[in-house]
N, C-alpha and C. Protein backbone atom coordinates (compact mmCIF):
# COMPACT_ATOMS: atom_id res chain seq x y z
N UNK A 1 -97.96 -84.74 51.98
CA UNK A 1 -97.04 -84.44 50.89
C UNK A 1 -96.61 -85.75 50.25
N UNK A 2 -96.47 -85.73 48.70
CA UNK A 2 -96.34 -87.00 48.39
C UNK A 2 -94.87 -87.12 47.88
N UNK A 3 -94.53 -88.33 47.98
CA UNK A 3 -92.96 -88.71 47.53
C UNK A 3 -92.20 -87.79 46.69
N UNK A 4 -92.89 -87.50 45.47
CA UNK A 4 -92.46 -87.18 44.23
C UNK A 4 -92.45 -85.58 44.80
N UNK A 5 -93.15 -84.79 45.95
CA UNK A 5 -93.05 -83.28 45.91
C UNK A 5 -91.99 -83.07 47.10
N UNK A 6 -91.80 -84.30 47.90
CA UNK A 6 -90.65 -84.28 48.93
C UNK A 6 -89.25 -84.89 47.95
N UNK A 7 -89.50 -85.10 47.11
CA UNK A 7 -87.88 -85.41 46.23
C UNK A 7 -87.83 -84.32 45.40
N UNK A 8 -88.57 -83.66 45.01
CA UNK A 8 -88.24 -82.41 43.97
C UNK A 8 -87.78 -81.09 44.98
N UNK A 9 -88.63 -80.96 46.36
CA UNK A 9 -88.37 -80.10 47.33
C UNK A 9 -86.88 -80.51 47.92
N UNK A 10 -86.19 -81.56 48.41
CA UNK A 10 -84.81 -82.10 48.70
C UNK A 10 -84.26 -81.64 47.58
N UNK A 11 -84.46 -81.56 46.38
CA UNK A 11 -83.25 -81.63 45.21
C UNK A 11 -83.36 -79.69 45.11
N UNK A 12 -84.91 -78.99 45.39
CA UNK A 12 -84.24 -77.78 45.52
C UNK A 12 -83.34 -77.40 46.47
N UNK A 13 -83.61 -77.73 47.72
CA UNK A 13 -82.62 -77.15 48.68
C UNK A 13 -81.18 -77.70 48.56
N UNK A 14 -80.61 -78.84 47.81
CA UNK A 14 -79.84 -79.42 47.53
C UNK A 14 -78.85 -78.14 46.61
N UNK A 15 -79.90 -78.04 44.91
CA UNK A 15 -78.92 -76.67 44.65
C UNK A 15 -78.96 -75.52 45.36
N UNK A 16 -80.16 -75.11 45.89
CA UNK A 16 -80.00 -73.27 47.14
C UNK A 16 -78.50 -73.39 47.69
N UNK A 17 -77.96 -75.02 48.11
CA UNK A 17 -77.32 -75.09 49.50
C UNK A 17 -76.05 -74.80 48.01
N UNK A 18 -75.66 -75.77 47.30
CA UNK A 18 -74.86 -75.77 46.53
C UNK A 18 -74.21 -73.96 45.66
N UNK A 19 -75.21 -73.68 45.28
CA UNK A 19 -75.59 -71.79 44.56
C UNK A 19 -74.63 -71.51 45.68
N UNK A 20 -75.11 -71.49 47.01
CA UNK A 20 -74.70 -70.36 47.90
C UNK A 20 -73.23 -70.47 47.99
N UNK A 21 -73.09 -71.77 48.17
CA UNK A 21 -71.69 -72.16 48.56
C UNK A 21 -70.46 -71.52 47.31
N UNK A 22 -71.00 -72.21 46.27
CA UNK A 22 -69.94 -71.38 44.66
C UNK A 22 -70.10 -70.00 44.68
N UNK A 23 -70.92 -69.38 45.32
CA UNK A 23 -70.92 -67.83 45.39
C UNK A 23 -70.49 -66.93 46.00
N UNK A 24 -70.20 -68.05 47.44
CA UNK A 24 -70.14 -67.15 48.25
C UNK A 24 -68.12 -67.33 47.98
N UNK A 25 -67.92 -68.93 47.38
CA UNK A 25 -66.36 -69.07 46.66
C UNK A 25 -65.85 -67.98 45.93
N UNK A 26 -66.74 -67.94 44.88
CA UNK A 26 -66.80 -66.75 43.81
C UNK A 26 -66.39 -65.40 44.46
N UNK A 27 -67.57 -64.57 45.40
CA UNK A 27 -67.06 -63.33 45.95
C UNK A 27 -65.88 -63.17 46.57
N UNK A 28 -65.54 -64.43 47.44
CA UNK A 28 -64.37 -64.08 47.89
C UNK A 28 -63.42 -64.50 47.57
N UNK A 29 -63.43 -64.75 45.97
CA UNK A 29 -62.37 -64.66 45.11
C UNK A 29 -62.05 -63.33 44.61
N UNK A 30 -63.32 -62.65 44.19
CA UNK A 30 -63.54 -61.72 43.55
C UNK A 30 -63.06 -60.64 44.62
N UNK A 31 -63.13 -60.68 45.69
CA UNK A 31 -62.27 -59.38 46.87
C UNK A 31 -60.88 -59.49 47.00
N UNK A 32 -60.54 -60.67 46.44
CA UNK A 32 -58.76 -61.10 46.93
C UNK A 32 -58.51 -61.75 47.56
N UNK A 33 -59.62 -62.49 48.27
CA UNK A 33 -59.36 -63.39 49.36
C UNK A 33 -60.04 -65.05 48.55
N UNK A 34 -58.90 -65.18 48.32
CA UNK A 34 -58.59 -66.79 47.53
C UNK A 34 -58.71 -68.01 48.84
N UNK A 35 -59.43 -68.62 48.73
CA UNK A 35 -59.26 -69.70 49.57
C UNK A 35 -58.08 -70.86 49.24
N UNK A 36 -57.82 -71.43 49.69
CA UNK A 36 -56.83 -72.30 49.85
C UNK A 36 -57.69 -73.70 49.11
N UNK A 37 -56.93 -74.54 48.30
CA UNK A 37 -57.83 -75.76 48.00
C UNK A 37 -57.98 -76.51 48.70
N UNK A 38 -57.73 -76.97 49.84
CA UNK A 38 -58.14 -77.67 51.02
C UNK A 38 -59.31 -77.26 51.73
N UNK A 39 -59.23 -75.96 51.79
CA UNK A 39 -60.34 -75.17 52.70
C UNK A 39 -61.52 -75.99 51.58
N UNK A 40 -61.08 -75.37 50.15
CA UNK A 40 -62.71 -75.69 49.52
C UNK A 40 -62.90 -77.25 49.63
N UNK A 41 -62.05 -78.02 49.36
CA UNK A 41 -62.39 -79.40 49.49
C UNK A 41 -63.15 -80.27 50.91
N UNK A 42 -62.36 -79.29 52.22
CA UNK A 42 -62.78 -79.50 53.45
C UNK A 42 -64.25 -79.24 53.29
N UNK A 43 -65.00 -77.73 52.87
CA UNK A 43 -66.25 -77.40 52.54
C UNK A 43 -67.19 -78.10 51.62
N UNK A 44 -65.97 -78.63 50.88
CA UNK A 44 -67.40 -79.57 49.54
C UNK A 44 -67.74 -80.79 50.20
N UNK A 45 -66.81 -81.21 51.29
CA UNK A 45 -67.17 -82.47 52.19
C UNK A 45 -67.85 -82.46 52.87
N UNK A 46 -68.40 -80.99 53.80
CA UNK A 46 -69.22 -81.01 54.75
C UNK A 46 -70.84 -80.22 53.59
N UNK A 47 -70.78 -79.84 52.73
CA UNK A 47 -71.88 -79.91 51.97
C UNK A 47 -72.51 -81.54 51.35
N UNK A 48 -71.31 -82.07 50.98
CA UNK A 48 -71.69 -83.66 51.17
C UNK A 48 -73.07 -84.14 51.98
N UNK A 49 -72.02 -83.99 52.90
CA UNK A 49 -72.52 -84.69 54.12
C UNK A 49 -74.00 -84.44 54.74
N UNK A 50 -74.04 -82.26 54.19
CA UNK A 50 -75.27 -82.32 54.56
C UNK A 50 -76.48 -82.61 53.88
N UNK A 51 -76.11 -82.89 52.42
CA UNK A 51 -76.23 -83.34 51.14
C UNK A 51 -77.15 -84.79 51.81
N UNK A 52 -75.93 -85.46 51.88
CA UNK A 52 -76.56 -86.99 52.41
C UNK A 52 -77.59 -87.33 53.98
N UNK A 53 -77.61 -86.26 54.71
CA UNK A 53 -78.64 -85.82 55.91
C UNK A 53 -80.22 -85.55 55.50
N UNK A 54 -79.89 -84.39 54.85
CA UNK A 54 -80.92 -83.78 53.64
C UNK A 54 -81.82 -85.24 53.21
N UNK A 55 -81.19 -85.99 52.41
CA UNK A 55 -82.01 -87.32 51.73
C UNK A 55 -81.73 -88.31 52.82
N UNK A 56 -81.75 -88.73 53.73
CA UNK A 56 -81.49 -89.45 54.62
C UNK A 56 -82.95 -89.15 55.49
N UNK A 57 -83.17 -87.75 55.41
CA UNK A 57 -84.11 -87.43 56.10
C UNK A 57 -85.57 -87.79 55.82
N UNK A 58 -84.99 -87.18 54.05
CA UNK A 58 -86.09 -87.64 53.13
C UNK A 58 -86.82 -89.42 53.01
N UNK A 59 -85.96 -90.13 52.91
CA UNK A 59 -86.05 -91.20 52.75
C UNK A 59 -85.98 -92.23 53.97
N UNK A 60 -86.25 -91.79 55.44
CA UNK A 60 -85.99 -92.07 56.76
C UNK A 60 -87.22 -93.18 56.74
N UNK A 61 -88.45 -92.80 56.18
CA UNK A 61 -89.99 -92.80 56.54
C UNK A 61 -90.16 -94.12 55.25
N UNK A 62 -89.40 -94.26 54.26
CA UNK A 62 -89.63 -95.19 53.25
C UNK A 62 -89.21 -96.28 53.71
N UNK A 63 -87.97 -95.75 54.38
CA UNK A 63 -87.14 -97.09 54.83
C UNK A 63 -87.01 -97.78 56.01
N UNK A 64 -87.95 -97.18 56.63
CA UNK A 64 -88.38 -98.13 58.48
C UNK A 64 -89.17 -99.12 58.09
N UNK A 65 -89.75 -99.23 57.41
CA UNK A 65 -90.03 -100.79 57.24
C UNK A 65 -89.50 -101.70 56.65
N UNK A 66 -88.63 -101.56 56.32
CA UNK A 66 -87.45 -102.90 55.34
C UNK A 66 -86.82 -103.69 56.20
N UNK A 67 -86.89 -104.48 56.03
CA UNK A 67 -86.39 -106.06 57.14
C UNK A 67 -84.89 -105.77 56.51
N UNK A 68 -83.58 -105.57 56.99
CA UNK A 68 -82.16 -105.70 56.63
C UNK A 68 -81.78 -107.20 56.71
């Protein structure tokens, strides 16, 4: 698989992960059950994070050979 189809494949699962998350915000707005803004902020942090795992993963194999 070449660079360019492992960075377009990361950036889909990037929005899937993102979609799900505003939707699943959305419905359970839409039932009455309002989250708290902390809750969502706590959640946009750990999408972050898996955000930055995600390309970390991606880019693991580019970056073992770089002298720091």
């Amino acid at each position: 698989m070449g660079i360019l189809e492992a960075v377009i494949r990361a950036l889909i699962y990037l929005c899937v992960i993102a979609l799900v998350f505003f939707l699943c915000v959305w419905v359970l707005g839409e039932i009455g059950l309002v989250l708290p803004a902390m809750v969502i902020h706590i959640l946009m942090v750990i999408f972050v994070l898996i955000a930055i795992l995600i390309l970390a993963r991606l880019f693991a194999p580019l970056l073992s050979g770089y002298v720091w």
